[in-house]
PDB file of N, CA and C in Angstrom:
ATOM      1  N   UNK A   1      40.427 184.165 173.130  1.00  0.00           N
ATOM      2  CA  UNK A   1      39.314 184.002 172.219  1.00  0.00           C
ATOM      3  C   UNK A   1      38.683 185.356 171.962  1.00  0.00           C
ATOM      4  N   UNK A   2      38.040 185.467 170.727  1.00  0.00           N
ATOM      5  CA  UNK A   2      37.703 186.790 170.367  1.00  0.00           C
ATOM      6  C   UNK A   2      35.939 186.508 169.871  1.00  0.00           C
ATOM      7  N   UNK A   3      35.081 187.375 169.752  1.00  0.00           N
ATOM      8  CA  UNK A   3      33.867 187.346 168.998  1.00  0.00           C
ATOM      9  C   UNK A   3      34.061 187.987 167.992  1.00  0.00           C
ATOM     10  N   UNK A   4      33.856 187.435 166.585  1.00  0.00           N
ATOM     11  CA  UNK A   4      33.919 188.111 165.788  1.00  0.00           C
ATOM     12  C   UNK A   4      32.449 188.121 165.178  1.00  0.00           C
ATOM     13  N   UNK A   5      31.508 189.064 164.760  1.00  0.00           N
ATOM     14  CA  UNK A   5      30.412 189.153 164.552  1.00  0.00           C
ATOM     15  C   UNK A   5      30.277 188.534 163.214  1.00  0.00           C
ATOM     16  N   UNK A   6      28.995 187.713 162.311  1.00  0.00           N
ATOM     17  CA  UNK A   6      28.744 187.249 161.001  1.00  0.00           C
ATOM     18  C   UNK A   6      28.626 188.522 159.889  1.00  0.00           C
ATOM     19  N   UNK A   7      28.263 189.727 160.305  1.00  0.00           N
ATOM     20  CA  UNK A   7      28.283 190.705 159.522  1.00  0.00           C
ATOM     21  C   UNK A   7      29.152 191.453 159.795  1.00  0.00           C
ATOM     22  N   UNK A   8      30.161 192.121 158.477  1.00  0.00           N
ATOM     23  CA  UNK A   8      31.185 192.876 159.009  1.00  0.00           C
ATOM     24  C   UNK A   8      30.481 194.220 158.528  1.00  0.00           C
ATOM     25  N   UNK A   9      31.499 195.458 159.409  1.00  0.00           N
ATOM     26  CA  UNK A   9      30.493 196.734 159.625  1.00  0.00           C
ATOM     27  C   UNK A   9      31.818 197.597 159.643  1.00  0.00           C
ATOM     28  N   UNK A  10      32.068 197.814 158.435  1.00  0.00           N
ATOM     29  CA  UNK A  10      33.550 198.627 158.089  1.00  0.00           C
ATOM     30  C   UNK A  10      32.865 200.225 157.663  1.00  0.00           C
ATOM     31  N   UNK A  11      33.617 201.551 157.785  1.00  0.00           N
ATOM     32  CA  UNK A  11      33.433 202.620 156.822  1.00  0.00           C
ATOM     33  C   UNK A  11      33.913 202.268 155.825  1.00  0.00           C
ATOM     34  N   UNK A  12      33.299 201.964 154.524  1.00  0.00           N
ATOM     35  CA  UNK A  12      33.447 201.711 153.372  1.00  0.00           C
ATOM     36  C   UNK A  12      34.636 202.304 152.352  1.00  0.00           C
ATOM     37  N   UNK A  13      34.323 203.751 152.635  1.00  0.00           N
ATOM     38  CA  UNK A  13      35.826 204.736 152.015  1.00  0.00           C
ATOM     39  C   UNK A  13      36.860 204.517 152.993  1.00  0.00           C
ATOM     40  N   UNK A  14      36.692 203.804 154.168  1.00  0.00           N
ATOM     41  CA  UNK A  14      38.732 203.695 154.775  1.00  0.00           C
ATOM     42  C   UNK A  14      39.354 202.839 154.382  1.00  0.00           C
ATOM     43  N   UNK A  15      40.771 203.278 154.111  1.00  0.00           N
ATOM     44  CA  UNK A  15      41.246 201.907 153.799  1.00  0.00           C
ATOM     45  C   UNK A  15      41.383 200.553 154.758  1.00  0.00           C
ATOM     46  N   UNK A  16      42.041 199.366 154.441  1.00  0.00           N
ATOM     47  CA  UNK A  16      42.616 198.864 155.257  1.00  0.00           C
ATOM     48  C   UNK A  16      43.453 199.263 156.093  1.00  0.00           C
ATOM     49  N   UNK A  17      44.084 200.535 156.223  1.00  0.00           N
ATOM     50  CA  UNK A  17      45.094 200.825 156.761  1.00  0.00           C
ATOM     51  C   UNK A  17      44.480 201.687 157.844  1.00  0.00           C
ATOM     52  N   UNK A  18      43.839 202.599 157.075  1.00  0.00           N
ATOM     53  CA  UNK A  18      43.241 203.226 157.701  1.00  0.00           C
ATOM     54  C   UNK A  18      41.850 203.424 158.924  1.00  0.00           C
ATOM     55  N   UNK A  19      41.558 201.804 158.743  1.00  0.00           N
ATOM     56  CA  UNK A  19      40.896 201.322 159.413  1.00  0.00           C
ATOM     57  C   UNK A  19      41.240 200.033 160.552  1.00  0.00           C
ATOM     58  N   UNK A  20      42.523 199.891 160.457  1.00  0.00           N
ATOM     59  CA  UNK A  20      43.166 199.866 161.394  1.00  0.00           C
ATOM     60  C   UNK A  20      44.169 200.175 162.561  1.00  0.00           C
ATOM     61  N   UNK A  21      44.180 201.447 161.914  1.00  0.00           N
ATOM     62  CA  UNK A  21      44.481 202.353 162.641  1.00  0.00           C
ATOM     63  C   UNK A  21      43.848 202.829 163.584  1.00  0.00           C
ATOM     64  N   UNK A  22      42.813 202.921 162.399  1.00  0.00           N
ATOM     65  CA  UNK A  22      41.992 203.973 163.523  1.00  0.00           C
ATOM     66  C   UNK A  22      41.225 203.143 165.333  1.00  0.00           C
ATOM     67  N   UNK A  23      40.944 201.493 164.396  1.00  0.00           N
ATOM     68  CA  UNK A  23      40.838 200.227 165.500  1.00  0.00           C
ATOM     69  C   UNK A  23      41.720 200.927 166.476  1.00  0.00           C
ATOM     70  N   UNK A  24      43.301 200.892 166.544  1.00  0.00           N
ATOM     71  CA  UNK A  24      44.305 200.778 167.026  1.00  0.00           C
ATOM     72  C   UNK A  24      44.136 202.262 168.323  1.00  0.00           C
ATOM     73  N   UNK A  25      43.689 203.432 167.498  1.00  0.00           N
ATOM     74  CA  UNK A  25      43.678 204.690 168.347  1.00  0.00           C
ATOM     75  C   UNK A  25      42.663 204.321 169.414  1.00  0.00           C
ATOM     76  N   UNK A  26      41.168 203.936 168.708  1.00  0.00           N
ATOM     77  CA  UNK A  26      40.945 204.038 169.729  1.00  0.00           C
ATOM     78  C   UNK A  26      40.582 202.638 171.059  1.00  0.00           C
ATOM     79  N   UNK A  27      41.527 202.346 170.621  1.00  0.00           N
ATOM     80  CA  UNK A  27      41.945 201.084 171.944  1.00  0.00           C
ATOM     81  C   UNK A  27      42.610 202.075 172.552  1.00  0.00           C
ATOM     82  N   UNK A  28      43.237 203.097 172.270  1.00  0.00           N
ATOM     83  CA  UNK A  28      44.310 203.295 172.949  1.00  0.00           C
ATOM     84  C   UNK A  28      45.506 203.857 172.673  1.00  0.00           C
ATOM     85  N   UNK A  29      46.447 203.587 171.324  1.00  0.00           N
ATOM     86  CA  UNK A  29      46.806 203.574 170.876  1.00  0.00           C
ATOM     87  C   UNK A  29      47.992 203.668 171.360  1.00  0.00           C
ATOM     88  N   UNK A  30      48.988 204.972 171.228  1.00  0.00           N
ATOM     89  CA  UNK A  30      50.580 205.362 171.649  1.00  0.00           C
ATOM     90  C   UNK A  30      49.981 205.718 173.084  1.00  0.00           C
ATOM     91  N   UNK A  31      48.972 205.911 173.837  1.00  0.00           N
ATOM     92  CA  UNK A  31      48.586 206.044 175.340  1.00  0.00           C
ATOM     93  C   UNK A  31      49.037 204.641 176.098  1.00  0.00           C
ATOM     94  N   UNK A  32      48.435 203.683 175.483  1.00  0.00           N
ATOM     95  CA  UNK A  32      48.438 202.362 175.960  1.00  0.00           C
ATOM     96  C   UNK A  32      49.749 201.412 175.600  1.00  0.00           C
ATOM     97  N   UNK A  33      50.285 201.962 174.772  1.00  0.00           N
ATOM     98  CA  UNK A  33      51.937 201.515 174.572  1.00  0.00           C
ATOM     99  C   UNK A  33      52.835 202.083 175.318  1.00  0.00           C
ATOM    100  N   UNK A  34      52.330 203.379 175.913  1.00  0.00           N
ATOM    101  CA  UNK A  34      53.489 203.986 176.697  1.00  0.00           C
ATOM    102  C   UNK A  34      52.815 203.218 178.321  1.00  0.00           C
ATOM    103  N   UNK A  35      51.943 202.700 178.347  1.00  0.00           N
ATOM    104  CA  UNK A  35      51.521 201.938 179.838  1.00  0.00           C
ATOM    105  C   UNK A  35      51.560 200.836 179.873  1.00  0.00           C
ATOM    106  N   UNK A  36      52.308 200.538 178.547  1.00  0.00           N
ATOM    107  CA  UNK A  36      52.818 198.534 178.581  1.00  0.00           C
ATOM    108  C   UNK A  36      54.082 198.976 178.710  1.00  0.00           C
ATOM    109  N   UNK A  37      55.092 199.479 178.121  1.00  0.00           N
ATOM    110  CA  UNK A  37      56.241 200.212 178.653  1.00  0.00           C
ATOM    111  C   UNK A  37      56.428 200.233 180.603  1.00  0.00           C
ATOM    112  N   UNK A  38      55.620 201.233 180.943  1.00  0.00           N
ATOM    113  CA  UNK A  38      55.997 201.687 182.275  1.00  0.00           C
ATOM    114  C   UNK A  38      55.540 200.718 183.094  1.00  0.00           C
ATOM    115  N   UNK A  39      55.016 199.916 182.704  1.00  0.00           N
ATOM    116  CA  UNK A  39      54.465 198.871 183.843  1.00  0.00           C
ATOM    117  C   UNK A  39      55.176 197.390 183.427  1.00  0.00           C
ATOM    118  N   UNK A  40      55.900 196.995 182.517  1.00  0.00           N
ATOM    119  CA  UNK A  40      56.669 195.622 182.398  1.00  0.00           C
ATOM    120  C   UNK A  40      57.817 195.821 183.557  1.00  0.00           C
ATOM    121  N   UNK A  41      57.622 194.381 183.764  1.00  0.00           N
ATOM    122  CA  UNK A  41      58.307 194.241 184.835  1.00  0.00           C
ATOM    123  C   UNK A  41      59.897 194.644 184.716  1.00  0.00           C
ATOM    124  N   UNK A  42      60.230 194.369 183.720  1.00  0.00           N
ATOM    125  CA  UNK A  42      62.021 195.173 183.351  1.00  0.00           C
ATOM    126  C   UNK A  42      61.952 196.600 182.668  1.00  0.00           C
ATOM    127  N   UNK A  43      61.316 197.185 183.312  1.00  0.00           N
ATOM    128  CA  UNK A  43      60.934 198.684 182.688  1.00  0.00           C
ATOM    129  C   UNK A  43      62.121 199.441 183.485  1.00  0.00           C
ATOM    130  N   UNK A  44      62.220 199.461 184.498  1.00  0.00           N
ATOM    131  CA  UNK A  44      63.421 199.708 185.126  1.00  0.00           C
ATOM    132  C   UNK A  44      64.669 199.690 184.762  1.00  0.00           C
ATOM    133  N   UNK A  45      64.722 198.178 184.435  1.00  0.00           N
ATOM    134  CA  UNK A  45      66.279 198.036 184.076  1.00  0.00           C
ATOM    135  C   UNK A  45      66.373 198.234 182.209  1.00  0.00           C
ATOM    136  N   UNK A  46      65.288 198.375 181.709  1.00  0.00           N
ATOM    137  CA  UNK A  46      65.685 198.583 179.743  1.00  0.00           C
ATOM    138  C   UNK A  46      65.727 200.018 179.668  1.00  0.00           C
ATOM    139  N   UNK A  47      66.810 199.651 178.780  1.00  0.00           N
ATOM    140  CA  UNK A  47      68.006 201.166 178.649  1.00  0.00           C
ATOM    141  C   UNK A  47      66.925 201.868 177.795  1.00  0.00           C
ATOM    142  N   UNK A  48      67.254 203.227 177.252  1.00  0.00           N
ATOM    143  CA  UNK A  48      65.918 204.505 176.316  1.00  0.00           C
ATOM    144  C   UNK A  48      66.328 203.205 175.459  1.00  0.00           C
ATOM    145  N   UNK A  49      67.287 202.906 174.521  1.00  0.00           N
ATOM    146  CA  UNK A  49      67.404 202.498 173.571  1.00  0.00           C
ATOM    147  C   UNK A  49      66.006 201.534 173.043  1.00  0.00           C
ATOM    148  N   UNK A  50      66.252 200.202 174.450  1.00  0.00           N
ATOM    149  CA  UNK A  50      64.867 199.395 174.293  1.00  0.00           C
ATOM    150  C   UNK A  50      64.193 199.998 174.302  1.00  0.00           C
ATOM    151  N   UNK A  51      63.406 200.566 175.218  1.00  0.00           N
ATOM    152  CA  UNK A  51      62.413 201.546 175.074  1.00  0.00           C
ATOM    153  C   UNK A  51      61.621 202.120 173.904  1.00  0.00           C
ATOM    154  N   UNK A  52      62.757 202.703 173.550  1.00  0.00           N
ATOM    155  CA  UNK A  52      62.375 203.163 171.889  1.00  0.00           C
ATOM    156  C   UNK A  52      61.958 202.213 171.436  1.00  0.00           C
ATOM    157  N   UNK A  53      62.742 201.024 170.863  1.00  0.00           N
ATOM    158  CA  UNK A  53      62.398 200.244 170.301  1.00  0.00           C
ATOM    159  C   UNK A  53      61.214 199.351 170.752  1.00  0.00           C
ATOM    160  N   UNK A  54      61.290 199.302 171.554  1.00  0.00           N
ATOM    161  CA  UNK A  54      59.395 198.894 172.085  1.00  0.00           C
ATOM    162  C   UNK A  54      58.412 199.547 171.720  1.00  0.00           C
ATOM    163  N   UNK A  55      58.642 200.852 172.227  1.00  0.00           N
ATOM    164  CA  UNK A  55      57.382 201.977 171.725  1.00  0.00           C
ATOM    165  C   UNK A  55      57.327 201.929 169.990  1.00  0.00           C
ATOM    166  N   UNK A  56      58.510 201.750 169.514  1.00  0.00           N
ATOM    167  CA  UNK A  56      58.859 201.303 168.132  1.00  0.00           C
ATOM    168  C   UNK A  56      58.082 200.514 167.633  1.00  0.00           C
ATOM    169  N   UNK A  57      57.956 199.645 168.118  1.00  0.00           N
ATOM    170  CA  UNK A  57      56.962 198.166 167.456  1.00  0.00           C
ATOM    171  C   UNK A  57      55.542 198.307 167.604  1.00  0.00           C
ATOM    172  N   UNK A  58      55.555 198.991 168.847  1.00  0.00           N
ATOM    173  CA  UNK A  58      54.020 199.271 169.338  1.00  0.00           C
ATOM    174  C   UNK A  58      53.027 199.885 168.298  1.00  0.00           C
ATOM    175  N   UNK A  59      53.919 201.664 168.356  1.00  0.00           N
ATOM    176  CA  UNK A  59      53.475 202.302 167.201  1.00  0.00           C
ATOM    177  C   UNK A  59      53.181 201.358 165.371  1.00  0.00           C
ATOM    178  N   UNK A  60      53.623 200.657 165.853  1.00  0.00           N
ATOM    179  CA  UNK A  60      53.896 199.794 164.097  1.00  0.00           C
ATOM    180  C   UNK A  60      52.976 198.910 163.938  1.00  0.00           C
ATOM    181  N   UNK A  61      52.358 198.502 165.682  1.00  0.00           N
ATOM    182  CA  UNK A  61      51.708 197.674 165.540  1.00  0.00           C
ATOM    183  C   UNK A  61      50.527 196.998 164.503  1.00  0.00           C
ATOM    184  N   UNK A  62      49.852 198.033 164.120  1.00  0.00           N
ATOM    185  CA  UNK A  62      48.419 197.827 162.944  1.00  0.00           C
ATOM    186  C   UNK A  62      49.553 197.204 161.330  1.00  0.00           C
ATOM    187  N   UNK A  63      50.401 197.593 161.359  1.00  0.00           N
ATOM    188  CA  UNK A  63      51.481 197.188 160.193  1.00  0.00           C
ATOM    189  C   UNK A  63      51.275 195.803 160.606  1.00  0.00           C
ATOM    190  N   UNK A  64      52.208 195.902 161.286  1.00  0.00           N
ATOM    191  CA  UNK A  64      52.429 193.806 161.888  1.00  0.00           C
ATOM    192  C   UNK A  64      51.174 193.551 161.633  1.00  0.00           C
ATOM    193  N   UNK A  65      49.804 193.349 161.925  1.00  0.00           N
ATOM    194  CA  UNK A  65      48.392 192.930 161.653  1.00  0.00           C
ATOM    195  C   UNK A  65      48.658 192.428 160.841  1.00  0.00           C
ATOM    196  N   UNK A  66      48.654 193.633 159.859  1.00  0.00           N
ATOM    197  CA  UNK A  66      48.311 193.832 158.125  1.00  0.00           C
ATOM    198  C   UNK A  66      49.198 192.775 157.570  1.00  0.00           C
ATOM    199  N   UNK A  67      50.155 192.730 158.117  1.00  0.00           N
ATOM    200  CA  UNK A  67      51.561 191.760 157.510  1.00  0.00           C
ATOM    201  C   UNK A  67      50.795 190.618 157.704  1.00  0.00           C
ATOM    202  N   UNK A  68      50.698 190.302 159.000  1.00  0.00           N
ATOM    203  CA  UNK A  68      50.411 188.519 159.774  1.00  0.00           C
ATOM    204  C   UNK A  68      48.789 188.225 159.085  1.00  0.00           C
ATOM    205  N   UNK A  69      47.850 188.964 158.823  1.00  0.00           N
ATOM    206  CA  UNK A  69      46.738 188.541 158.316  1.00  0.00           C
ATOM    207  C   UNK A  69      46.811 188.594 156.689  1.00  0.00           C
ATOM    208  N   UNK A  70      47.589 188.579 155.898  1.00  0.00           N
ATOM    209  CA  UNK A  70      48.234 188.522 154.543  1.00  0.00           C
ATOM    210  C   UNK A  70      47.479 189.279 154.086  1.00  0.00           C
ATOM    211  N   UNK A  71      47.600 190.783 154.767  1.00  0.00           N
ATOM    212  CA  UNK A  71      46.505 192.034 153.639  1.00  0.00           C
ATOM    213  C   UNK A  71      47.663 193.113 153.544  1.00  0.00           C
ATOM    214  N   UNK A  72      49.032 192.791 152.753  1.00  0.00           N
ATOM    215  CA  UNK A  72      49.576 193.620 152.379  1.00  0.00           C
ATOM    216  C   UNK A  72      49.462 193.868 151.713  1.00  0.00           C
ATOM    217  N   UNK A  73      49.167 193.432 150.190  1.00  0.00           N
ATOM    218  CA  UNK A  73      48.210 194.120 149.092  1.00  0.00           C
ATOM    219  C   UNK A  73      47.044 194.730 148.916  1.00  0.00           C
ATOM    220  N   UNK A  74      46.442 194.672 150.176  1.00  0.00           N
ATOM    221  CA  UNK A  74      45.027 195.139 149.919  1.00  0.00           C
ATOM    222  C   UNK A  74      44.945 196.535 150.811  1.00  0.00           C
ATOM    223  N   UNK A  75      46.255 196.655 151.599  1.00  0.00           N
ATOM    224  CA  UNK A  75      46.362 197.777 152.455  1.00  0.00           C
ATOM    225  C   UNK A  75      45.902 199.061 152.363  1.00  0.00           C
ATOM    226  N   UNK A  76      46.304 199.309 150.702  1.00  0.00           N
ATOM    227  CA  UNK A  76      45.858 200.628 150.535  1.00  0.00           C
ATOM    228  C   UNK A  76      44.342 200.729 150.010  1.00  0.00           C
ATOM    229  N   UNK A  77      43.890 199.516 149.782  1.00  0.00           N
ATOM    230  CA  UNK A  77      42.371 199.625 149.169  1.00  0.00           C
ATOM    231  C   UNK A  77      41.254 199.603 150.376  1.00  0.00           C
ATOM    232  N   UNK A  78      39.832 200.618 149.595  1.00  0.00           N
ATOM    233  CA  UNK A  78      39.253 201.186 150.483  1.00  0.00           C
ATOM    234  C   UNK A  78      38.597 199.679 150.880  1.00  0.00           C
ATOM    235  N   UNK A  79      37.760 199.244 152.327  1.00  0.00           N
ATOM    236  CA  UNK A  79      37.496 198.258 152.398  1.00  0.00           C
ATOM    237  C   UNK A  79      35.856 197.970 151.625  1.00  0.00           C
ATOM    238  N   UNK A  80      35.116 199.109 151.237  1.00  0.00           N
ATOM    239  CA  UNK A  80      33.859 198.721 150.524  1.00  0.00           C
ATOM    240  C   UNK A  80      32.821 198.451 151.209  1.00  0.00           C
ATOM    241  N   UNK A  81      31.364 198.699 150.734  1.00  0.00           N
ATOM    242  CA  UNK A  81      30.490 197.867 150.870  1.00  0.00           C
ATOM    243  C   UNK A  81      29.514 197.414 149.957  1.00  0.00           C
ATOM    244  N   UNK A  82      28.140 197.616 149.776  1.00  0.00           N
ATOM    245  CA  UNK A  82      27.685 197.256 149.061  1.00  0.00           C
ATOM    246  C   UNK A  82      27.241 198.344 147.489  1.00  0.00           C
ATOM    247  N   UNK A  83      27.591 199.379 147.769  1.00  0.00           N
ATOM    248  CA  UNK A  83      27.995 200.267 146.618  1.00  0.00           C
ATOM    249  C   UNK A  83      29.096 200.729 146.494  1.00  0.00           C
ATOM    250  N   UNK A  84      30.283 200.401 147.253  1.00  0.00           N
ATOM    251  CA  UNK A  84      31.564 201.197 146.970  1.00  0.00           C
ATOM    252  C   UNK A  84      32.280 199.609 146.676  1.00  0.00           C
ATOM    253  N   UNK A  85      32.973 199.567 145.411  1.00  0.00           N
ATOM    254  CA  UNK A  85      33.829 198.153 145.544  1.00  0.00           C
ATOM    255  C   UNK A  85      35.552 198.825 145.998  1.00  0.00           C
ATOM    256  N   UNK A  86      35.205 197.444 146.887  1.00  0.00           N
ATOM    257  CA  UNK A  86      36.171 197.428 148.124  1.00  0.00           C
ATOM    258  C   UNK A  86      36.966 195.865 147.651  1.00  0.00           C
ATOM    259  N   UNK A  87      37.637 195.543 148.724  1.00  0.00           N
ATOM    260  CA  UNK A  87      38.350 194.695 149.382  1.00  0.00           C
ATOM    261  C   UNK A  87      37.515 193.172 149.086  1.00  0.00           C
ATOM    262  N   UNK A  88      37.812 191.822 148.957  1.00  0.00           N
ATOM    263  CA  UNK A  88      37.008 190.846 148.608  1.00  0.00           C
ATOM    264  C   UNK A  88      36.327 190.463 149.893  1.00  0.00           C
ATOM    265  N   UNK A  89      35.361 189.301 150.241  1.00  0.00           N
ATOM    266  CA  UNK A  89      34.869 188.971 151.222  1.00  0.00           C
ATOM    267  C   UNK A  89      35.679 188.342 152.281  1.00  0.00           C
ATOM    268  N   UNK A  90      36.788 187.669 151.866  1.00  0.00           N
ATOM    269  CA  UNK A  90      37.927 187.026 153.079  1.00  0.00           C
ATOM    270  C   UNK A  90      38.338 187.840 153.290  1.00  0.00           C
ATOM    271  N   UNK A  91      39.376 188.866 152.440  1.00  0.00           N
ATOM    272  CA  UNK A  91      39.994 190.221 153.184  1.00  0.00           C
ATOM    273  C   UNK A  91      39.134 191.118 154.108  1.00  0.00           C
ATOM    274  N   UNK A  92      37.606 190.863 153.688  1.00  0.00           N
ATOM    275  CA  UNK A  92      36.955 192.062 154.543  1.00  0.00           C
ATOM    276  C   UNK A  92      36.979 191.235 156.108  1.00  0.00           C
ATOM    277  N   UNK A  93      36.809 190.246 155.847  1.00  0.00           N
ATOM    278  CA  UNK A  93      36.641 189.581 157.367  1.00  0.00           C
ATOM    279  C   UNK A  93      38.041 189.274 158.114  1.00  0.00           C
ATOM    280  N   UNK A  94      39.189 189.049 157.017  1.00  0.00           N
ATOM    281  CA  UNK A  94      40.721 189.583 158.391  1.00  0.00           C
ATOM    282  C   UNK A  94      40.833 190.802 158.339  1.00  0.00           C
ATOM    283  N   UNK A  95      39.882 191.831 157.635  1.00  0.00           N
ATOM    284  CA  UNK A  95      40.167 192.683 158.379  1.00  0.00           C
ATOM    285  C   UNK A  95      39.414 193.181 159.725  1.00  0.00           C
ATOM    286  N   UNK A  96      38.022 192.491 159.358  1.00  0.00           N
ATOM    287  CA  UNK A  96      37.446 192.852 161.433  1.00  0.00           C
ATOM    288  C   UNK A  96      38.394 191.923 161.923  1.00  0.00           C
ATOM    289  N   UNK A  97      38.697 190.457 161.662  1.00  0.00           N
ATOM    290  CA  UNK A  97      39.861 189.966 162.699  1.00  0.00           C
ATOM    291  C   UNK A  97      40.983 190.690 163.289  1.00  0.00           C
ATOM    292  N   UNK A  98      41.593 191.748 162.020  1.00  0.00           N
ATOM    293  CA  UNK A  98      42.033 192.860 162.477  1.00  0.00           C
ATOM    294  C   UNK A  98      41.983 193.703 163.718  1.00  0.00           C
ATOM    295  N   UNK A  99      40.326 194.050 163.594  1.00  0.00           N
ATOM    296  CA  UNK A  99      40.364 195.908 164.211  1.00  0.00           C
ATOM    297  C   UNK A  99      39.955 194.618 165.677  1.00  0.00           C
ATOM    298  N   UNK A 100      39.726 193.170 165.998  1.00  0.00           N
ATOM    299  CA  UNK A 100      39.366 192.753 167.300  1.00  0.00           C
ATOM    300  C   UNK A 100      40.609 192.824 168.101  1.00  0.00           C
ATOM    301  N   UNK A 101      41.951 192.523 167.009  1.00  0.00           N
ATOM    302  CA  UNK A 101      43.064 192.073 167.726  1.00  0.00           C
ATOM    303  C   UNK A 101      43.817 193.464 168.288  1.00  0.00           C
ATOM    304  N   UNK A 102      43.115 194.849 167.614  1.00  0.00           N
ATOM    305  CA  UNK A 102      43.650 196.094 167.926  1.00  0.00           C
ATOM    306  C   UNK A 102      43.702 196.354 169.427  1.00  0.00           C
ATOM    307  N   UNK A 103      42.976 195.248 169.824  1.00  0.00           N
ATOM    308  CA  UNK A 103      42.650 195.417 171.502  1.00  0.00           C
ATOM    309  C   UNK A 103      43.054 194.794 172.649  1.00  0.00           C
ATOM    310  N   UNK A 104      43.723 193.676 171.479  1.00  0.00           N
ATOM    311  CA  UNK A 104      44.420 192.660 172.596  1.00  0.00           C
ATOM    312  C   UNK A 104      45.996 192.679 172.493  1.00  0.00           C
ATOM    313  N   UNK A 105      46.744 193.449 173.239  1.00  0.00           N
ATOM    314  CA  UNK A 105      47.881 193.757 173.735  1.00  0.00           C
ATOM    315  C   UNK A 105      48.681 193.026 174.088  1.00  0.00           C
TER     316      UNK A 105
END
């Protein structure tokens, strides 16, 4: 379960993308993907190949979001507020659903 607050509180000039990203860094970002890596329990036995490809997905992760919360069109648009037009009112709110899930691993 997540809290998601009634008012959303975006930088207005980032994009969607860019504002989940940035969610994403500072959770943690490629720090905290390389410590889900070294600590799964078959970390041992997965060849570089997996590896890569884990750290692969990880890094990609804010993509997958963007995909699964259906804001691939709106990706590149800035999210707005009340003088900058942005993003509509449902997109603005998957996108804090977004920057909550940047945290849950």
């Amino acid at each position: 379960a997540m809290y998601v607050d009634q008012v959303d509180q975006h930088t207005a000039v980032l994009t969607v993308r860019e504002t989940l990203k940035f969610a994403y860094e500072c959770f943690g970002g490629a720090d905290a993907a390389a410590k889900v890596i070294a600590s799964s329990a078959t970390a041992d036995e997965a060849t570089e190949e997996e590896k890569a490809k884990i750290q692969e997905q990880l890094d990609n992760f804010p993509d997958f979001v963007i995909h699964n919360l259906a804001l691939d069109r709106a990706a590149d648009t800035v999210v707005g507020n009340d003088m900058v037009r942005g993003v509509s009112g449902g997109e603005k709110k998957r996108v804090t659903s977004g920057e909550m899930l940047m945290g849950r691993r």
